[in-house]
N, C-alpha and C. Protein backbone atom coordinates (compact mmCIF):
# COMPACT_ATOMS: atom_id res chain seq x y z
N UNK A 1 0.84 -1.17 0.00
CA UNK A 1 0.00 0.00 0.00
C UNK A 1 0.88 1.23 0.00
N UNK A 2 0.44 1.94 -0.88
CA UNK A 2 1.08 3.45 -0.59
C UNK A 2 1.00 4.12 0.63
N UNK A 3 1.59 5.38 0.53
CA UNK A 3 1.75 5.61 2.09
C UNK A 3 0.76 6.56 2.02
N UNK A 4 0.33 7.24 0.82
CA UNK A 4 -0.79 8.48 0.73
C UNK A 4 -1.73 7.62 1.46
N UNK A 5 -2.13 6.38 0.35
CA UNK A 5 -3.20 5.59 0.92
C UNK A 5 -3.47 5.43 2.28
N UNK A 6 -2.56 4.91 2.72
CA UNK A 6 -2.51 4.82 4.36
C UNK A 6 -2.74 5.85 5.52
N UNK A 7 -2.27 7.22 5.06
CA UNK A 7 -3.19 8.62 5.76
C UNK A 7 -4.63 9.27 5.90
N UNK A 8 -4.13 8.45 3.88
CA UNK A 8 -5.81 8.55 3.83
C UNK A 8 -7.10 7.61 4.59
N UNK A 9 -6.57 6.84 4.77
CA UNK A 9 -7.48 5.78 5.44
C UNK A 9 -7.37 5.97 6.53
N UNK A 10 -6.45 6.97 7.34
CA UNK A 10 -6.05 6.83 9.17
C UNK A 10 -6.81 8.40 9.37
N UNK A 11 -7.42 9.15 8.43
CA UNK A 11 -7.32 10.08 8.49
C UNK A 11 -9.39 9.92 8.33
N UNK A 12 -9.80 8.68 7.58
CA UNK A 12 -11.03 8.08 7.23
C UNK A 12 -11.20 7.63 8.80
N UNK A 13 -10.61 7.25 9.40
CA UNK A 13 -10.83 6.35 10.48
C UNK A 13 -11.04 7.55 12.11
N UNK A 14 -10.38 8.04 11.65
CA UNK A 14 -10.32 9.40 12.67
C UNK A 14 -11.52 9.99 12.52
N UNK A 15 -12.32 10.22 11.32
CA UNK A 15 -13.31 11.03 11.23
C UNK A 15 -14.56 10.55 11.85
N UNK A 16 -14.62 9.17 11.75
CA UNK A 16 -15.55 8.30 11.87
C UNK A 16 -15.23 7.52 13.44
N UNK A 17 -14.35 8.25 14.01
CA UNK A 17 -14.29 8.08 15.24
C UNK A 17 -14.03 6.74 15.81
N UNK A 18 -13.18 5.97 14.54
CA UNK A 18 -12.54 4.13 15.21
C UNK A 18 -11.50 4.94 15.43
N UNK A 19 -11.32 4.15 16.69
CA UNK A 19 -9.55 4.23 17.77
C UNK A 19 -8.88 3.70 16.96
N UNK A 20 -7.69 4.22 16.48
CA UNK A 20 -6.54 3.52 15.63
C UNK A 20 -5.23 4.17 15.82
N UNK A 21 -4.24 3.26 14.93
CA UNK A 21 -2.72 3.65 15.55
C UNK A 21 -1.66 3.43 14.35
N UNK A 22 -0.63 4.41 14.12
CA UNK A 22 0.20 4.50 13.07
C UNK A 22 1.53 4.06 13.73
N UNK A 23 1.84 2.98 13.42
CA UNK A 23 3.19 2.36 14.15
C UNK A 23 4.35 2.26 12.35
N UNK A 24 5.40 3.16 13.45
CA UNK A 24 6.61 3.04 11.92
C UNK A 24 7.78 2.86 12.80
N UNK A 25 8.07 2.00 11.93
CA UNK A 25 9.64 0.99 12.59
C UNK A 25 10.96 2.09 12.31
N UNK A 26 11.19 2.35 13.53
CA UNK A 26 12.48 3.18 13.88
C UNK A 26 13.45 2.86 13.64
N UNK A 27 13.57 0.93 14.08
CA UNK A 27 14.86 0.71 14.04
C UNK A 27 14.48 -1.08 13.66
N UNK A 28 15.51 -1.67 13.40
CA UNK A 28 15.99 -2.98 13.68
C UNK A 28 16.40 -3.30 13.90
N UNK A 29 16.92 -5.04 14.35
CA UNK A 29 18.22 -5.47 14.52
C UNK A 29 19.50 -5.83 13.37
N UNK A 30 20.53 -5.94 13.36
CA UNK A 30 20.88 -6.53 12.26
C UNK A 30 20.93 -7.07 11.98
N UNK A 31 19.98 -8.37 11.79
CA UNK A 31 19.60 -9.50 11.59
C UNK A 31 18.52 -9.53 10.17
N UNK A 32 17.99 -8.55 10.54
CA UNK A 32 16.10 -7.76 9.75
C UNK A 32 17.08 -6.64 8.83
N UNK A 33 16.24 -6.78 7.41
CA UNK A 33 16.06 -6.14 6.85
C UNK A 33 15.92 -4.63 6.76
N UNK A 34 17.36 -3.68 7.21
CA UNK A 34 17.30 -2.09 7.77
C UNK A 34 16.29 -1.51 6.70
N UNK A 35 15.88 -2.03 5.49
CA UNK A 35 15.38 -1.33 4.25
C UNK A 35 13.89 -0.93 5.00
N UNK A 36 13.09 -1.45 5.62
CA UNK A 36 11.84 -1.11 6.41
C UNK A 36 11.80 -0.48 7.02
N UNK A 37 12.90 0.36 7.47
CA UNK A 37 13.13 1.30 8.56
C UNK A 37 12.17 2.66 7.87
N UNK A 38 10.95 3.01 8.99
CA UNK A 38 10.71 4.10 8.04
C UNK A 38 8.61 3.70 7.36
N UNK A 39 9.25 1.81 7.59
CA UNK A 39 7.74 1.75 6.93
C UNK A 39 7.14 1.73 8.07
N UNK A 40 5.29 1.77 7.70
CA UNK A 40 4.58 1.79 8.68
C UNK A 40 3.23 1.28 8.08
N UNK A 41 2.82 0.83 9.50
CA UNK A 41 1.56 -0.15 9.45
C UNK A 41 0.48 1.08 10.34
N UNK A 42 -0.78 0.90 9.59
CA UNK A 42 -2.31 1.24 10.30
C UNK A 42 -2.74 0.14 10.79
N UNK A 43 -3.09 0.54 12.10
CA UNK A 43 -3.80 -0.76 13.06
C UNK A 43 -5.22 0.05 13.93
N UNK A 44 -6.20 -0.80 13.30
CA UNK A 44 -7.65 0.07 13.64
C UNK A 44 -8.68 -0.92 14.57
N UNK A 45 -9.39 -0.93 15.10
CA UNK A 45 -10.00 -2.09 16.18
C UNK A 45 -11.10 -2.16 14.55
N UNK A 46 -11.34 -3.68 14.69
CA UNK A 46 -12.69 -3.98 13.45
C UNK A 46 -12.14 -3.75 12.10
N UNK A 47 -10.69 -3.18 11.89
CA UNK A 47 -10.67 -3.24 10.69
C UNK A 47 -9.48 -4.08 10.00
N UNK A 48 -8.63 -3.98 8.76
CA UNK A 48 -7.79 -5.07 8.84
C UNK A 48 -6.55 -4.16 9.09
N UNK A 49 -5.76 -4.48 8.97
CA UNK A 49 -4.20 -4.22 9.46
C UNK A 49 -3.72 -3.69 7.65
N UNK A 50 -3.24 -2.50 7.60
CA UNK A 50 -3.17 -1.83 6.25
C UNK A 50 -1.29 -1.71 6.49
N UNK A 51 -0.16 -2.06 5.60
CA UNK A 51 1.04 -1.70 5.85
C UNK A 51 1.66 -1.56 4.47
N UNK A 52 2.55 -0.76 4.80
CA UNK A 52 3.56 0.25 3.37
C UNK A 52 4.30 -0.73 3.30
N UNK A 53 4.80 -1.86 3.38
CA UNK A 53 6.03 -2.58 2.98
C UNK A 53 5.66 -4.22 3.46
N UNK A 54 5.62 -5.07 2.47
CA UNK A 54 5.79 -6.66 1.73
C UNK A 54 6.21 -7.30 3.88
N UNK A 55 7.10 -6.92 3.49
CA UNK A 55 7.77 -7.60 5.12
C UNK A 55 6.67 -7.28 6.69
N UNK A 56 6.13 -5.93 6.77
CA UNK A 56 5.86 -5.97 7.51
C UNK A 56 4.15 -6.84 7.39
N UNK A 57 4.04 -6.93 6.24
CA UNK A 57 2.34 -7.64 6.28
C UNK A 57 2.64 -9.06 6.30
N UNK A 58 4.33 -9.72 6.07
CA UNK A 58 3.86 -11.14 6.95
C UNK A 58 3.96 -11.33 8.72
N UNK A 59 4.67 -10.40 8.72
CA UNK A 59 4.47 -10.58 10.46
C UNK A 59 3.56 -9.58 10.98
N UNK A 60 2.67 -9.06 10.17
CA UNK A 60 1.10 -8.53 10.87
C UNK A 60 0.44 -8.88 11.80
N UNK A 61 0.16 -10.45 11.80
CA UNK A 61 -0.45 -11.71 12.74
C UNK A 61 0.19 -11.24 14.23
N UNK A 62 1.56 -11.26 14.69
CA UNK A 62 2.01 -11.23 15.73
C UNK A 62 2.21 -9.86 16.33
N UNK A 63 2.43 -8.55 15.12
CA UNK A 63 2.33 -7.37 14.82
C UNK A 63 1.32 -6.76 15.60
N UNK A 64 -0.12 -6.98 15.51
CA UNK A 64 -1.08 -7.08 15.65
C UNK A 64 -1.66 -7.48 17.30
N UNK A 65 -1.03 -8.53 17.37
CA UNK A 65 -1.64 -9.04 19.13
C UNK A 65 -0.37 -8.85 19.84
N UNK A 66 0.80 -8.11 19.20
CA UNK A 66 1.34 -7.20 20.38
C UNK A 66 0.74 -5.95 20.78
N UNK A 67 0.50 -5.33 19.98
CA UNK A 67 -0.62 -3.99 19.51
C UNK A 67 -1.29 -3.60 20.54
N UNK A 68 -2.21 -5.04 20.23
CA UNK A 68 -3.55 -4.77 20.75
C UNK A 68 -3.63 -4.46 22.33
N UNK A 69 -3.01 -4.49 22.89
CA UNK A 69 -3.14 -4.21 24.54
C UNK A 69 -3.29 -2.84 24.28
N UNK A 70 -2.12 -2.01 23.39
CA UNK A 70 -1.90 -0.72 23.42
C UNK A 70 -2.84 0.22 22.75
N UNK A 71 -3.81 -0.47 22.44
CA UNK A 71 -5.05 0.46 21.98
C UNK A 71 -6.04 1.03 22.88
N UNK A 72 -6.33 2.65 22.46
CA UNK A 72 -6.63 2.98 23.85
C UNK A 72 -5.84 3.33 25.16
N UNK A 73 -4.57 3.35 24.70
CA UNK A 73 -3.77 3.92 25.31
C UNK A 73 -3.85 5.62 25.21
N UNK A 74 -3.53 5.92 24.22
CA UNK A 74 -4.01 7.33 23.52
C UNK A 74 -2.48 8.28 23.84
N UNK A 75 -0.96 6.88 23.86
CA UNK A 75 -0.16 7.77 24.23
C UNK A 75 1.10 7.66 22.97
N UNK A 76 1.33 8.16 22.13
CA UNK A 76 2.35 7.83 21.76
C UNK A 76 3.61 7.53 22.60
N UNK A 77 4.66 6.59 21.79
CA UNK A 77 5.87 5.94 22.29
C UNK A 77 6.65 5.12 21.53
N UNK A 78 7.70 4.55 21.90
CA UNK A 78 8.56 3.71 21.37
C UNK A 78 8.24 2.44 22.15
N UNK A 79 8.02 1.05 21.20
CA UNK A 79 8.02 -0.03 21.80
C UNK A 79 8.78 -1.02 21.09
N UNK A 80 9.50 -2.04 21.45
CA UNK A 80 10.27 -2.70 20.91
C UNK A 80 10.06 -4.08 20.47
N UNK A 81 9.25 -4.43 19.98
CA UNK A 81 8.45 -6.23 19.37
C UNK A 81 9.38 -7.00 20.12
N UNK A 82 9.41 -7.82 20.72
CA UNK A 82 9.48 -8.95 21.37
C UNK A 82 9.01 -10.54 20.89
N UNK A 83 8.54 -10.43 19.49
CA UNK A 83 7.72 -11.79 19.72
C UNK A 83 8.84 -12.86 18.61
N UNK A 84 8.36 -13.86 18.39
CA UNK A 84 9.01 -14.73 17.44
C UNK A 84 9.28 -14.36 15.82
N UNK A 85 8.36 -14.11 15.68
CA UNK A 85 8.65 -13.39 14.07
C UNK A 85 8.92 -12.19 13.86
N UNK A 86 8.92 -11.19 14.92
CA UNK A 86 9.20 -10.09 15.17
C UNK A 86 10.17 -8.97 15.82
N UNK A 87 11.15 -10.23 16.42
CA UNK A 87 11.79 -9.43 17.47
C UNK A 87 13.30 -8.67 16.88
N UNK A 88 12.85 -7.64 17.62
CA UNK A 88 14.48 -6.65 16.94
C UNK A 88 13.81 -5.59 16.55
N UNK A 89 12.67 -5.70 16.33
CA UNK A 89 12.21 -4.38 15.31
C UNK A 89 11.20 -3.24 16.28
N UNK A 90 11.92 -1.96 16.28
CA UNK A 90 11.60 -0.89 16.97
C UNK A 90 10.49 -0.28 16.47
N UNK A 91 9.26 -0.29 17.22
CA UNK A 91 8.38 0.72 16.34
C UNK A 91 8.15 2.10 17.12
N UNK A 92 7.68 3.19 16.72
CA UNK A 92 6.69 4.37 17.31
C UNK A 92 5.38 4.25 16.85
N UNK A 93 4.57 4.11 18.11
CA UNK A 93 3.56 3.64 17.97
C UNK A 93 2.87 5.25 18.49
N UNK A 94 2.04 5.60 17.44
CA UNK A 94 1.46 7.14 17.06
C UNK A 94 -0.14 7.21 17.27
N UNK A 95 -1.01 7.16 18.10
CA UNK A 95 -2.27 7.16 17.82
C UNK A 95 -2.94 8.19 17.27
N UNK A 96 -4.08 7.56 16.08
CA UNK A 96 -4.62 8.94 15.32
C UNK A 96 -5.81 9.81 16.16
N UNK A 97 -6.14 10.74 15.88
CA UNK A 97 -6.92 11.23 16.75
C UNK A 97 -7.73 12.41 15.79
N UNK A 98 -8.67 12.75 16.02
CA UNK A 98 -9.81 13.54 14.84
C UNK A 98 -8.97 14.85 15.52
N UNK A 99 -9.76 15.24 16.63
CA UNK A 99 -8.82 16.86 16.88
C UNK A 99 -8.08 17.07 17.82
N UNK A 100 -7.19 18.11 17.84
CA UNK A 100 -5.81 18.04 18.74
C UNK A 100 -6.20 19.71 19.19
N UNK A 101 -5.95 19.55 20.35
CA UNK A 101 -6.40 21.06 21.04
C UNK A 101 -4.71 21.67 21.50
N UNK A 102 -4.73 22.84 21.10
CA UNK A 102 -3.46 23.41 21.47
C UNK A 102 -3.79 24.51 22.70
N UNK A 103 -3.67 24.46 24.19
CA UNK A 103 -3.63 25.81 25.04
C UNK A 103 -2.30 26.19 25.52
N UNK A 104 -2.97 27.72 25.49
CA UNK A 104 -1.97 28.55 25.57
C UNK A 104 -1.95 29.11 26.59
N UNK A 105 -1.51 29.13 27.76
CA UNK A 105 -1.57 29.81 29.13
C UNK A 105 -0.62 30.64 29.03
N UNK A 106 -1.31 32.04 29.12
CA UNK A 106 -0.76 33.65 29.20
C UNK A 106 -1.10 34.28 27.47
N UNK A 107 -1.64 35.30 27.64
CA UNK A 107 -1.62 36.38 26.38
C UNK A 107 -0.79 36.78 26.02
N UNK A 108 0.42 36.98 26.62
CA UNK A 108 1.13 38.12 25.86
C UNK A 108 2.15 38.02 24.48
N UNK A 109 3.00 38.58 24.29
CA UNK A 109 3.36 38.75 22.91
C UNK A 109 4.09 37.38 22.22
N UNK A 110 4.26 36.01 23.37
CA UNK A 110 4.82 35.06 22.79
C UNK A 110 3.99 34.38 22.33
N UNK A 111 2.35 34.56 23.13
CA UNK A 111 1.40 33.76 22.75
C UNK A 111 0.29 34.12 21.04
N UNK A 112 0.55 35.23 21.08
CA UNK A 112 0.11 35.98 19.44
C UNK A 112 0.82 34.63 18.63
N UNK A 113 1.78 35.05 18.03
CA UNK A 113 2.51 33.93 16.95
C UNK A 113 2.10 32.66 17.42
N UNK A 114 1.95 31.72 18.62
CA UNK A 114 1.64 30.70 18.94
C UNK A 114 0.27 30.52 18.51
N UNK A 115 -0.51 31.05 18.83
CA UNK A 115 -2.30 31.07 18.33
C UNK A 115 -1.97 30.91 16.70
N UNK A 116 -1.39 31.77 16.13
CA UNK A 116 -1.11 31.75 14.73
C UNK A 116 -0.81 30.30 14.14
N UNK A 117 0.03 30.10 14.39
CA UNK A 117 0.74 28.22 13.72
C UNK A 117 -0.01 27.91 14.36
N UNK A 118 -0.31 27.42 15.96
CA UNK A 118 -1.67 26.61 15.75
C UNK A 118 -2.94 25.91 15.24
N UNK A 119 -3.46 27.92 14.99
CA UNK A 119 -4.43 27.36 13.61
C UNK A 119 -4.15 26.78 12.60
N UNK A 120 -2.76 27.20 11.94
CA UNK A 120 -1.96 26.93 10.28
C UNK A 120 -2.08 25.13 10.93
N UNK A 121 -1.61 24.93 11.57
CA UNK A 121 -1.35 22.91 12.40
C UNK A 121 -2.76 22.66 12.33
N UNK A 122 -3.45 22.94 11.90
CA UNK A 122 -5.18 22.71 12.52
C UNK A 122 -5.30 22.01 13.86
N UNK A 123 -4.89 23.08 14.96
CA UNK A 123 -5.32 23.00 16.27
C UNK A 123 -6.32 23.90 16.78
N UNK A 124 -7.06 22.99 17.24
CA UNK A 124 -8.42 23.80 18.08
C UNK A 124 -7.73 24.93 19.24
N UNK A 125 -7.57 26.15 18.90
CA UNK A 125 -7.00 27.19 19.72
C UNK A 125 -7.25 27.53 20.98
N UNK A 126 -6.79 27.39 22.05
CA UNK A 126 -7.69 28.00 23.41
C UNK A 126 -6.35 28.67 23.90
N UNK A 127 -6.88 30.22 24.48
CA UNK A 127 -6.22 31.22 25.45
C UNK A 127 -6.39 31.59 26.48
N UNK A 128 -5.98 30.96 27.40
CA UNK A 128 -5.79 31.68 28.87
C UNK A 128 -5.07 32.68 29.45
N UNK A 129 -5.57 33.58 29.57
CA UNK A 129 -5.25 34.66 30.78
C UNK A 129 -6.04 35.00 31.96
N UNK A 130 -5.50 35.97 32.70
CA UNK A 130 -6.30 36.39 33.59
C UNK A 130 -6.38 37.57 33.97
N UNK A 131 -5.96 38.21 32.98
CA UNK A 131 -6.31 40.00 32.47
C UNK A 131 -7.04 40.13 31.32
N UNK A 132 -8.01 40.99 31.45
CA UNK A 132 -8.95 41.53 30.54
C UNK A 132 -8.55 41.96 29.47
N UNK A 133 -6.95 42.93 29.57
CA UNK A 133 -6.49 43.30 28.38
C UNK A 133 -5.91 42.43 27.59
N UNK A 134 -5.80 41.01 28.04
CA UNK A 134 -4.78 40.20 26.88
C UNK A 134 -5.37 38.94 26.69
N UNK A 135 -6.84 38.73 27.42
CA UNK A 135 -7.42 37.48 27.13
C UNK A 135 -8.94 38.29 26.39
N UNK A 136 -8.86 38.57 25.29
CA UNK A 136 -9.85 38.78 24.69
C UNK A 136 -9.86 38.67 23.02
N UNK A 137 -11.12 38.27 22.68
CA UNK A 137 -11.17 37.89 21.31
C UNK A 137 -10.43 39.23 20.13
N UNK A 138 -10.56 40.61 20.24
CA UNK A 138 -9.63 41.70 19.78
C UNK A 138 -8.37 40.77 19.64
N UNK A 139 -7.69 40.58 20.45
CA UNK A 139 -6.07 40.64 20.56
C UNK A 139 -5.70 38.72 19.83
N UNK A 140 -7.20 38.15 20.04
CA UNK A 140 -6.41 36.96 19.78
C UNK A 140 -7.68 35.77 18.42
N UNK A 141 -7.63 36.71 17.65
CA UNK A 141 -8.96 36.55 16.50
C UNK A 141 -8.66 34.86 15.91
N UNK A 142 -7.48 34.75 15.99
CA UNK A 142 -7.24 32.88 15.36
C UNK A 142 -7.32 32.16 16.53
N UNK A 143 -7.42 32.36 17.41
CA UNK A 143 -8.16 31.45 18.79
C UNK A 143 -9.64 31.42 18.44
N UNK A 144 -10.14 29.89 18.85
CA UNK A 144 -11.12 28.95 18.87
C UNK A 144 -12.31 29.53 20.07
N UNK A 145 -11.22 29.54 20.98
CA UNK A 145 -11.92 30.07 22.36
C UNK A 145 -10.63 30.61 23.25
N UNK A 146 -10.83 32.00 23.96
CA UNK A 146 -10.68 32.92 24.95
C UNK A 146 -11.09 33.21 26.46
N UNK A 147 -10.31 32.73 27.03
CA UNK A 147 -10.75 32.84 28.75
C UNK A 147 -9.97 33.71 29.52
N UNK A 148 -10.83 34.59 30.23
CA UNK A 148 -10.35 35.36 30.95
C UNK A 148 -10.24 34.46 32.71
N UNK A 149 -9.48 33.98 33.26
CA UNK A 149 -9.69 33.41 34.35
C UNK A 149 -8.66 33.39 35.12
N UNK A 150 -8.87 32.46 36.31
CA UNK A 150 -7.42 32.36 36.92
C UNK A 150 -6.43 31.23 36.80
N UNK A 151 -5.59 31.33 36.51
CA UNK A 151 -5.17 29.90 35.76
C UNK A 151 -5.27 28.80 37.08
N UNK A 152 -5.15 28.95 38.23
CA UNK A 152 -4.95 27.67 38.75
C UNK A 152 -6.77 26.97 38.70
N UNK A 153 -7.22 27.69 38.47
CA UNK A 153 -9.14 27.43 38.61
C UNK A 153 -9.45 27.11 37.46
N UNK A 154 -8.63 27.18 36.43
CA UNK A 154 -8.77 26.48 35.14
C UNK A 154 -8.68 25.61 34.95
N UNK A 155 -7.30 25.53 35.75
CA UNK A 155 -6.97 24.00 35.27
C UNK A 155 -7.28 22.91 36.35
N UNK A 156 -7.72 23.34 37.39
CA UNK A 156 -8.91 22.31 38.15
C UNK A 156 -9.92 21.65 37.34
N UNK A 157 -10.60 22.85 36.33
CA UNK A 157 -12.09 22.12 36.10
C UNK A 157 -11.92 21.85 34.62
N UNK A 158 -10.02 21.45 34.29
CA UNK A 158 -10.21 21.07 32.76
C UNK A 158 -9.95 19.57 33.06
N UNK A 159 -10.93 19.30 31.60
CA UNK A 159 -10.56 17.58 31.58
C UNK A 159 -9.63 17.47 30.54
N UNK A 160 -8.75 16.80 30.59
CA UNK A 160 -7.63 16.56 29.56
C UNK A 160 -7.66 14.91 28.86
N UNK A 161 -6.94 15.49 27.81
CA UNK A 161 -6.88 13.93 27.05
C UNK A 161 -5.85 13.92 26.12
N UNK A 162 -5.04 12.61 25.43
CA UNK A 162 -3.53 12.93 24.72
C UNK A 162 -3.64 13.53 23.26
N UNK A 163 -4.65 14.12 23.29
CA UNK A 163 -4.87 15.30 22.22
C UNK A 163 -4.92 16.72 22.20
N UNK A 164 -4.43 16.76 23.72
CA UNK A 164 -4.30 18.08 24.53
C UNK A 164 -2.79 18.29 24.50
N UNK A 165 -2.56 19.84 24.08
CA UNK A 165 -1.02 19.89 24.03
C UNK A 165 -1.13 21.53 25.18
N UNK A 166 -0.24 21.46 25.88
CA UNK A 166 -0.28 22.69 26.66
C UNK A 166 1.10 23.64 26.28
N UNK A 167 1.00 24.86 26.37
CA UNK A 167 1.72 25.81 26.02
C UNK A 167 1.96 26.86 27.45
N UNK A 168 3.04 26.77 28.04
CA UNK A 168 2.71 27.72 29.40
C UNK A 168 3.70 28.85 29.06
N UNK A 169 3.40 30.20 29.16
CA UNK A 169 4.35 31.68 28.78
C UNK A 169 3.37 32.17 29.97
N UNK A 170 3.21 32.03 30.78
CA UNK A 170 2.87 33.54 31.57
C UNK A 170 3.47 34.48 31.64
N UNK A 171 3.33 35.76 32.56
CA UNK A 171 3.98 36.89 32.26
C UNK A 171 4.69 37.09 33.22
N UNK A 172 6.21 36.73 32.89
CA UNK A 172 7.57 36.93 33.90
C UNK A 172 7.74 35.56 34.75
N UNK A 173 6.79 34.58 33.46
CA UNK A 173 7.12 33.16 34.30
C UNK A 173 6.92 33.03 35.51
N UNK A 174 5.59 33.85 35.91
CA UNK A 174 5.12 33.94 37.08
C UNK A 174 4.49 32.76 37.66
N UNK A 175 3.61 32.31 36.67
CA UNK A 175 2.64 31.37 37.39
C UNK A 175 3.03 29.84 36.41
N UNK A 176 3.83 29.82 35.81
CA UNK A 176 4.72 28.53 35.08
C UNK A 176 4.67 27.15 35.74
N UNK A 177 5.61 27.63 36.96
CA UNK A 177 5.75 26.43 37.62
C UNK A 177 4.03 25.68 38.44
N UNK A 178 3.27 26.62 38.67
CA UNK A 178 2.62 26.03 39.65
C UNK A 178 1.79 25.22 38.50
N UNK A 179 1.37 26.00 36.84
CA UNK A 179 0.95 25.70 36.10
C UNK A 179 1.49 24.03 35.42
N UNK A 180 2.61 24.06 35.52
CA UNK A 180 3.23 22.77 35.31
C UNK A 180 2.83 21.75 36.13
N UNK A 181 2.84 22.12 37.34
CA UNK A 181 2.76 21.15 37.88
C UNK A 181 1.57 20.32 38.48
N UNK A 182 0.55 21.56 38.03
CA UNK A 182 -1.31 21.02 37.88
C UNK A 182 -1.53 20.71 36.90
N UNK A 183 -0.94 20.62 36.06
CA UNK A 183 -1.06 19.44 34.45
C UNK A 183 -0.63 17.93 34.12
N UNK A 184 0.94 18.31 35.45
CA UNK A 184 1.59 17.33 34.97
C UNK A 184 0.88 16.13 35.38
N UNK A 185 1.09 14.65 34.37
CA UNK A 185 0.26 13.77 34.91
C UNK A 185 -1.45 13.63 34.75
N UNK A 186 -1.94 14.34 33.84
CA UNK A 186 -3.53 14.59 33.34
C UNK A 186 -3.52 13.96 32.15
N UNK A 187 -2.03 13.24 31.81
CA UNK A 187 -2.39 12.68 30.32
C UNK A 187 -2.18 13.35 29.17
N UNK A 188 -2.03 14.69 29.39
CA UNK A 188 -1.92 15.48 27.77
C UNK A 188 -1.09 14.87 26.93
N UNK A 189 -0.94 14.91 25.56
CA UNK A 189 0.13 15.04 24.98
C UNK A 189 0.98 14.75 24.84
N UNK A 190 1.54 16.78 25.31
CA UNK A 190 2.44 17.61 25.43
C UNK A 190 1.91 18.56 26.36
């Protein structure tokens, strides 16, 4: 299968809301074939196992029910096959996901350009501040959504998920750390 093909179908699968996962082999042993380095397999619950390269669709079978624990994980990573027909070969295992939310904690002038590529990434935009003058739709028009609040009360009553990427600039790296450290561990991302 081509590899367009294969986005296109992970990208079909995302829309339609099946859990699925883009695993591409990082590495091998030298034993395996380095030429696969690079290919990658779609692995979708209910559907069949779709892969860019001859080699990796005969060891799919074992490919596959190593996988499967890791679905629903919702974390990307590096995992290393272990099994009989498989072992040596490094994958990153990538889960697809329909939308990816980018927040931005603090307004000010680092967070402008950040809102910007965001949108260009097609990320669902969100801005936190907790001044009137720099958390408002005026100053930040390619944001999705705008909150004026207090950041630690925000991030109490947010629910997070690994499609959540966080961005922390407050102003004078004031409220950074405490912000870090009421995220860390919620699963985001980034």
């Amino acid at each position: 299968m081509e590899l367009r093909q294969l986005f296109k179908k992970a990208s079909e699968l995302a829309d339609s809301g099946d859990e699925a996962v883009i695993c591409t082999v990082t590495d091998t042993n030298g034993e395996i074939n380095r030429e696969i380095v690079g290919e990658k397999v779609l692995l979708a619950d209910g559907h069949a196992p779709l892969a860019t390269s001859n080699y990796l669709e005969v060891i799919i079978r074992e490919l596959t029910q190593t996988l499967d624990e890791l679905l629903g994980s919702g974390e990307a990573q590096l995992i290393e096959l272990k099994t009989r027909e498989a072992e040596g070969i490094e994958l990153f295992y990538d889960p697809v996901s329909t939308e990816e939310r980018l927040v931005v904690f603090g307004g000010g002038h680092i967070a402008l350009p950040l809102t910007k590529i965001g949108t260009l990434l097609d990320f669902a935009v969100t801005v936190v501040d907790d001044r009137e003058g720099f958390a408002n739709r005026e100053r930040f028009p390619h944001a999705d959504q705008v909150f004026c609040r207090d950041f630690q009360e925000f991030v109490e009553n947010l629910t997070v998920g690994p499609g959540d990427y966080f961005i922390i600039v407050t102003r004078g790296h004031q409220y950074d750390y405490e912000l870090a450290r009421g995220l860390a561990g919620k699963g985001a991302g980034y």
